[in-house]
Protein backbone atom coordinates (compact mmCIF):
# COMPACT_ATOMS: atom_id res chain seq x y z
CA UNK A 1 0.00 0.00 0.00
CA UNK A 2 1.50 3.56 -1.01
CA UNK A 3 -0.04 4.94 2.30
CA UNK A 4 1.96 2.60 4.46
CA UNK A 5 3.56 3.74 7.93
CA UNK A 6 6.09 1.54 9.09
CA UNK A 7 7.73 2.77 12.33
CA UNK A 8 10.84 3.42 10.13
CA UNK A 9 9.70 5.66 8.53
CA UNK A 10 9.30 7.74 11.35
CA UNK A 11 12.55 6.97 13.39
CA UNK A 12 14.68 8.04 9.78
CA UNK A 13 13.48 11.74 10.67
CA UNK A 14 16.19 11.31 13.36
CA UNK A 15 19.06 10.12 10.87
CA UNK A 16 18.40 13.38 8.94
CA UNK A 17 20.61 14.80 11.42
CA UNK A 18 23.20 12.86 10.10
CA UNK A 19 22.83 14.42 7.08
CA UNK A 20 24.01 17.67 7.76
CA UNK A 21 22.92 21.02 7.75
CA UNK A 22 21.91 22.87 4.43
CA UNK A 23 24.89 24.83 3.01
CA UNK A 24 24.24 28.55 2.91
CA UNK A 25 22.37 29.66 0.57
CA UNK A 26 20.67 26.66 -0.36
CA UNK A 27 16.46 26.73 -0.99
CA UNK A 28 15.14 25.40 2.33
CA UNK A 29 12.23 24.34 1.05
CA UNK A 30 9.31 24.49 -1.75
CA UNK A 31 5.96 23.09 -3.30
CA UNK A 32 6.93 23.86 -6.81
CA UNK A 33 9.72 23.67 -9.32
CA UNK A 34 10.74 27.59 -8.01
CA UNK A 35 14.42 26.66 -6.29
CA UNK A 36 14.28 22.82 -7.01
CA UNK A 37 17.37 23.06 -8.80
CA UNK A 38 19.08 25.04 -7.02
CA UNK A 39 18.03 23.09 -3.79
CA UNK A 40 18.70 19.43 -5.79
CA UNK A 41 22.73 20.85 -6.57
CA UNK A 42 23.39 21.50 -2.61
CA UNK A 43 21.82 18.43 -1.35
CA UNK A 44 24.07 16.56 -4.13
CA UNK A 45 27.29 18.54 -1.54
CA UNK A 46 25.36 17.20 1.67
CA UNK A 47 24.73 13.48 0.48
CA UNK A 48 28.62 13.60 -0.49
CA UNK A 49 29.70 15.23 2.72
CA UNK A 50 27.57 12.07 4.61
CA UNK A 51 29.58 9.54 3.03
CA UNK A 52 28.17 8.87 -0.34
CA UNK A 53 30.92 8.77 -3.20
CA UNK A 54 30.19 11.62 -6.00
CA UNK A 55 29.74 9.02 -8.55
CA UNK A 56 26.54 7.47 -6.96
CA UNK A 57 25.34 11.05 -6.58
CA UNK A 58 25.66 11.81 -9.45
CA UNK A 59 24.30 8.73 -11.41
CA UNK A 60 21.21 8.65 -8.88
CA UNK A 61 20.29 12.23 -8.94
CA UNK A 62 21.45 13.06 -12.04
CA UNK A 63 17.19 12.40 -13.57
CA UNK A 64 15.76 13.27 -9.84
CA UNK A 65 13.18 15.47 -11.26
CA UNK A 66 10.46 17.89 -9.34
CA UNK A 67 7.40 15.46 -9.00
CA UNK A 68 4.17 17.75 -8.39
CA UNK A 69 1.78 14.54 -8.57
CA UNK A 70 3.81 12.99 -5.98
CA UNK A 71 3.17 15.77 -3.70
CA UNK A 72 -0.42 15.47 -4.76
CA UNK A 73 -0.65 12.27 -3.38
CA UNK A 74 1.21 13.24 -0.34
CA UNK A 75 -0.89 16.22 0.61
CA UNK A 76 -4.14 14.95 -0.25
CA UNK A 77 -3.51 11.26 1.54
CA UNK A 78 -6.10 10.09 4.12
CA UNK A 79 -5.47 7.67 6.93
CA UNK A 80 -6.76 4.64 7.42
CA UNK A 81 -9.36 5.25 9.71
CA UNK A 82 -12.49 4.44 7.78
CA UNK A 83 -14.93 1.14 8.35
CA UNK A 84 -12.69 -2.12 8.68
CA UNK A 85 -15.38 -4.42 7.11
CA UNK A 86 -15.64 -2.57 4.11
CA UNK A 87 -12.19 -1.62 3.58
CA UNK A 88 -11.24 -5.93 4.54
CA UNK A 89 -13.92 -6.57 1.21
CA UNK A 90 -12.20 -4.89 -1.15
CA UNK A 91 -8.75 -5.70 -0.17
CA UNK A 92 -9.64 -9.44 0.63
CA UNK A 93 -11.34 -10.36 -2.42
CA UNK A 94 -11.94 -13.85 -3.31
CA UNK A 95 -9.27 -13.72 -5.73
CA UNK A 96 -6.88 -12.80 -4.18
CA UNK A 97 -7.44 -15.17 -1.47
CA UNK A 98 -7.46 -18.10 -4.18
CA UNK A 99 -4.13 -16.41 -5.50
CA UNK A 100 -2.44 -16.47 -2.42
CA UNK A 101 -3.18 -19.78 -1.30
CA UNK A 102 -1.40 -21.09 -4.46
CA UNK A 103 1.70 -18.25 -3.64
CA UNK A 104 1.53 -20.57 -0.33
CA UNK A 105 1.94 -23.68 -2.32
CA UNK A 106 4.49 -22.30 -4.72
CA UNK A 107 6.37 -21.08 -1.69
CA UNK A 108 5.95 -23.80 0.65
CA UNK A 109 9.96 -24.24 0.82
CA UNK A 110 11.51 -20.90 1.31
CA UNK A 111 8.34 -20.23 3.09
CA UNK A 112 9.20 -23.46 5.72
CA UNK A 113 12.62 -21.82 5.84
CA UNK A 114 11.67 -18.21 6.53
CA UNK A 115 9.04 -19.48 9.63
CA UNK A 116 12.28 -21.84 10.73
CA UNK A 117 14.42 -18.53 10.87
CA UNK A 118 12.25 -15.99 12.26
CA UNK A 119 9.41 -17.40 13.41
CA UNK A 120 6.53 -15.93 11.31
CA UNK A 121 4.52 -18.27 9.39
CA UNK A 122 3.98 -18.07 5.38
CA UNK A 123 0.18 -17.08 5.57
CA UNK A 124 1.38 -13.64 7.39
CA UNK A 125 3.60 -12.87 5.32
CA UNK A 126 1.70 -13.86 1.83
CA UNK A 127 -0.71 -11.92 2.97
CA UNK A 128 0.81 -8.59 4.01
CA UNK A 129 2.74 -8.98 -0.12
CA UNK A 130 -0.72 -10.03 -1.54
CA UNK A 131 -2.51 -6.82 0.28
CA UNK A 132 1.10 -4.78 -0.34
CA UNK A 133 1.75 -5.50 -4.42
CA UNK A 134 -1.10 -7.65 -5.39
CA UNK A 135 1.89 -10.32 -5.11
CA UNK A 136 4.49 -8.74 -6.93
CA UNK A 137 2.11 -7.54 -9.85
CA UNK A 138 2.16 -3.84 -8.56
CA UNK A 139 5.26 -2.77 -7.60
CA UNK A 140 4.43 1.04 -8.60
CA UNK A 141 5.85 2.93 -11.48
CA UNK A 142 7.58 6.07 -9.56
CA UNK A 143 11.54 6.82 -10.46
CA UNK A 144 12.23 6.53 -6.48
CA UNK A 145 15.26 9.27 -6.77
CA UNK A 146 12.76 11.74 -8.25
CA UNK A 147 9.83 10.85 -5.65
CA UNK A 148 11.98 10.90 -2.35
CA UNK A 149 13.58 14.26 -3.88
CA UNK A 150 10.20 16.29 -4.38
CA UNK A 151 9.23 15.17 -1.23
CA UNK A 152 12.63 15.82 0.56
CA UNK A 153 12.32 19.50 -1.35
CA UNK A 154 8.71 19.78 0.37
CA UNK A 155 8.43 21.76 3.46
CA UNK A 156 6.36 19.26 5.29
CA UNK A 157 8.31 16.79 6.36
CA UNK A 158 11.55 17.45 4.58
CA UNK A 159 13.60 16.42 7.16
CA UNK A 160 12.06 12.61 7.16
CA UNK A 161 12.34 12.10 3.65
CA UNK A 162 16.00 13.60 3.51
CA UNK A 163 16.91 10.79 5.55
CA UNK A 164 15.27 8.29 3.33
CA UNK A 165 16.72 10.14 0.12
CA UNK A 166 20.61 9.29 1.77
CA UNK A 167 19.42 6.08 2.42
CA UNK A 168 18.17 5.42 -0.67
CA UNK A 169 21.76 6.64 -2.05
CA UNK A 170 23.13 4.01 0.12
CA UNK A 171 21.34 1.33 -1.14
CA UNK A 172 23.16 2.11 -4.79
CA UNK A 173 26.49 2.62 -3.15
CA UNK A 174 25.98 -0.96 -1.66
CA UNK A 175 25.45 -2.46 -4.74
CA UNK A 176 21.95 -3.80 -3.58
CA UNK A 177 20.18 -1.84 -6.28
CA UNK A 178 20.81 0.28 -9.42
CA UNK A 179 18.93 3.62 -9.80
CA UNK A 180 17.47 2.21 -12.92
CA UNK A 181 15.95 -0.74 -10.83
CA UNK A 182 14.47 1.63 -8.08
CA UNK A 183 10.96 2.34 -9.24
CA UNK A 184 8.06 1.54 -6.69
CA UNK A 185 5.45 4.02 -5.06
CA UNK A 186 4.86 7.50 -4.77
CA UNK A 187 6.41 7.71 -1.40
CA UNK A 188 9.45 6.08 -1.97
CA UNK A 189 8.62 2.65 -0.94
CA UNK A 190 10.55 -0.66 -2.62
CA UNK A 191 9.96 -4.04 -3.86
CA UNK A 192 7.03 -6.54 -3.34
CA UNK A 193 6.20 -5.59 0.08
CA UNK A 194 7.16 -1.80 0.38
CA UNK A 195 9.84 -1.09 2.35
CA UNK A 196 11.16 2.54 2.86
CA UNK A 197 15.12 2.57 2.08
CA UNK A 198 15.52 3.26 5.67
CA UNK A 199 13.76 -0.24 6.24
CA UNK A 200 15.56 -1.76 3.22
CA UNK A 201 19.02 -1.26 4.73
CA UNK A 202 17.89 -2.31 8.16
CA UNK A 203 16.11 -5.55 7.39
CA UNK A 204 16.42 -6.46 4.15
CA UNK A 205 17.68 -9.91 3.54
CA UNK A 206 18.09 -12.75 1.02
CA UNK A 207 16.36 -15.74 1.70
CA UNK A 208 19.17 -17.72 2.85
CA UNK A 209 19.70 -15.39 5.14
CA UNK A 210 22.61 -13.24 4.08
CA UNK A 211 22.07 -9.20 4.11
CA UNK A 212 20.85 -7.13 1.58
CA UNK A 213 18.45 -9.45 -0.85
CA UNK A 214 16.81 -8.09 -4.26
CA UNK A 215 13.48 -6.87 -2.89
CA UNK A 216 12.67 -5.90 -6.21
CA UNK A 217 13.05 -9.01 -8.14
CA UNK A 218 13.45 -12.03 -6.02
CA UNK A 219 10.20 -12.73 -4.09
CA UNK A 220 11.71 -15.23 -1.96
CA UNK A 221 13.94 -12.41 -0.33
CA UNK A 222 11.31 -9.94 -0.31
CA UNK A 223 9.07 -12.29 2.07
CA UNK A 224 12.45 -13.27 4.11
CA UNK A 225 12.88 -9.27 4.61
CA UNK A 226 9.13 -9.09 5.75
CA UNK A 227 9.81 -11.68 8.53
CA UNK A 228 12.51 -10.27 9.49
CA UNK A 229 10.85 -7.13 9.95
CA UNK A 230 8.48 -8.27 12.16
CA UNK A 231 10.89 -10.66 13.79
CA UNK A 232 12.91 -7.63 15.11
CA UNK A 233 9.73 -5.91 15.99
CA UNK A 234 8.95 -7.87 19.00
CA UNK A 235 6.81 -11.16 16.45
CA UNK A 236 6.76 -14.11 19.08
CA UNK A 237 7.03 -17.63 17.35
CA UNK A 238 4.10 -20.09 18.15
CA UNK A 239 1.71 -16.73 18.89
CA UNK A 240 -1.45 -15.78 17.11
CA UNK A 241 -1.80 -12.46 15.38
CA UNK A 242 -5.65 -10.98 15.36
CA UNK A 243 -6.43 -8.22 17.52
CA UNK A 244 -6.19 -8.32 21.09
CA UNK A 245 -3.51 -11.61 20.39
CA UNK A 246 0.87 -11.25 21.25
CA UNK A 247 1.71 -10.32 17.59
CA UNK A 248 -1.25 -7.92 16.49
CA UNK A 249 1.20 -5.10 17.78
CA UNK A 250 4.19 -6.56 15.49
CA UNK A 251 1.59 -5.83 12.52
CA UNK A 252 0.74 -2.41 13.84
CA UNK A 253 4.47 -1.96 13.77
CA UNK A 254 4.30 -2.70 9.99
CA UNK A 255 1.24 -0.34 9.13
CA UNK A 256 0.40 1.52 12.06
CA UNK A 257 -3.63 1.82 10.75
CA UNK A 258 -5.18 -0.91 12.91
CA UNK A 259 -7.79 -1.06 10.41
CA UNK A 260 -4.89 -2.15 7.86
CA UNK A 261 -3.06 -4.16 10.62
CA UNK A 262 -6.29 -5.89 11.12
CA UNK A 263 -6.96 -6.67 7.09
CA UNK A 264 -3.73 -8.19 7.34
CA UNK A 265 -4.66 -10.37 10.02
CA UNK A 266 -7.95 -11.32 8.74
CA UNK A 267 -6.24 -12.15 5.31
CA UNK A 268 -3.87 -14.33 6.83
CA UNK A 269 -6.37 -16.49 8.65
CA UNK A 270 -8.54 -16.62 5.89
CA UNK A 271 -4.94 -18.21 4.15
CA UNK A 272 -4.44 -20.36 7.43
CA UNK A 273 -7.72 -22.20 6.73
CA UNK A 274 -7.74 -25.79 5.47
């Protein structure tokens, strides 16, 4: 989901410090092409100043362009507040539900391996990529270089996605990603289950269990990454996972919209049944 709040997300606005402060001068801030430029060329000093070699800067921001439908999306956004049972029906559809139980099937090893390692069982985590991507289908169509950097640019919550627009630069400089590759939503979320850069550095993994993974392409990894997600976000093994049960929290940690948290868990029973 484009509108998706992972704790991450949130913490980053704390790494911006990292970042540095803006060199004199520089555009603080805008919600239209005015200064974009001008702001894009310092930020380009600031990325290299935090450790991020001038080549990747310049390959990665050298097409970062001024976004104004991304900031549509941004400003206009609602939460996820509205009627569960609706919003579960046309999420959960039967479809989908069919689809993901043969995702389950297809999956069944790396799947076995994944609940082995972290303790989260396949039908969570087919569920949150079948309610995330449609299973793998929708991964979104935003250059993420030019959607972090319009929002970075925005005075809103520039700071936050400044963070995530570093990280992002790290992810090329660690050779998990190229910026051709890193195309997803509006809000600069990755790969078949969304993850923020921030969250991509953090916890992605391959599916054997080595760091980084190809969140993008490799749907094995993607679903390891999810685990491990939840794994580090307090997921006990053995535990059920609606509302009021030990892991509902490690889903609100994922999405913090209990009405999404809650289509996740309703979709992953629905997958649990024989």
């Amino acid at each position: 989901m484009p509108t998706k709040a992972i704790g991450v997300l949130f913490a980053a606005a704390l790494a911006a410090l990292a970042a540095g402060a803006q060199p004199a001068g520089a555009a603080q801030c805008g919600d239209s092409p005015d200064g974009y430029a001008a702001w894009l060329e310092d930020f380009k000093q600031v990325a290299i100043n935090d450790g991020v070699s001038p080549s990747v800067v310049d390959e990665a921001l050298e097409t970062a362009k001024f976004d104004p439908s991304v900031l549509s999306h941004d400003h206009g956004q609602g939460s996820l507040q509205g009627d569960f049972a609706s919003f579960a029906a046309r999420h959960i559809t039967p479809g989908r539900v069919k689809k993901g139980r043969t995702m389950l099937v297809a999956y069944a090893e790396p799947l076995e391996r994944i609940e082995q390692r972290y303790g989260v069982p396949g039908p969570v985590l087919v569920a949150i990529w079948g309610l995330e991507t449609d299973f793998g289908v929708g991964l979104g169509r935003y250059p993420t270089f030019s959607a972090l950097a319009t929002l970075a640019y925005d005075c809103r919550r520039g700071n936050l996605y400044r963070a995530e627009l570093i990280d992002a630069l790290m992810i090329v400089q660690r050779g998990l990603l190229t910026p051709a590759q890193m195309r997803g939503a509006w809000a600069g979320e990755l790969g078949q289950t969304q993850f923020m850069p921030s969250a991509y550095l953090k916890y992605g993994v391959s599916a054997n269990g080595g760091r980084g993974g190809d969140l993008i392409g490799n749907s094995a990894d993607a679903l390891a990454s999810t685990a491990n997600f939840l794994h580090a976000h307090g997921w006990q093994r053995g535990e059920k996972w609606d509302a009021g049960q030990p892991n509902f929290a490690a889903l609100l940690e994922w999405n913090a919209a209990p009405v999404y948290a809650k289509t996740i868990a309703e979709f992953a029973g629905r997958l649990s049944e024989p």
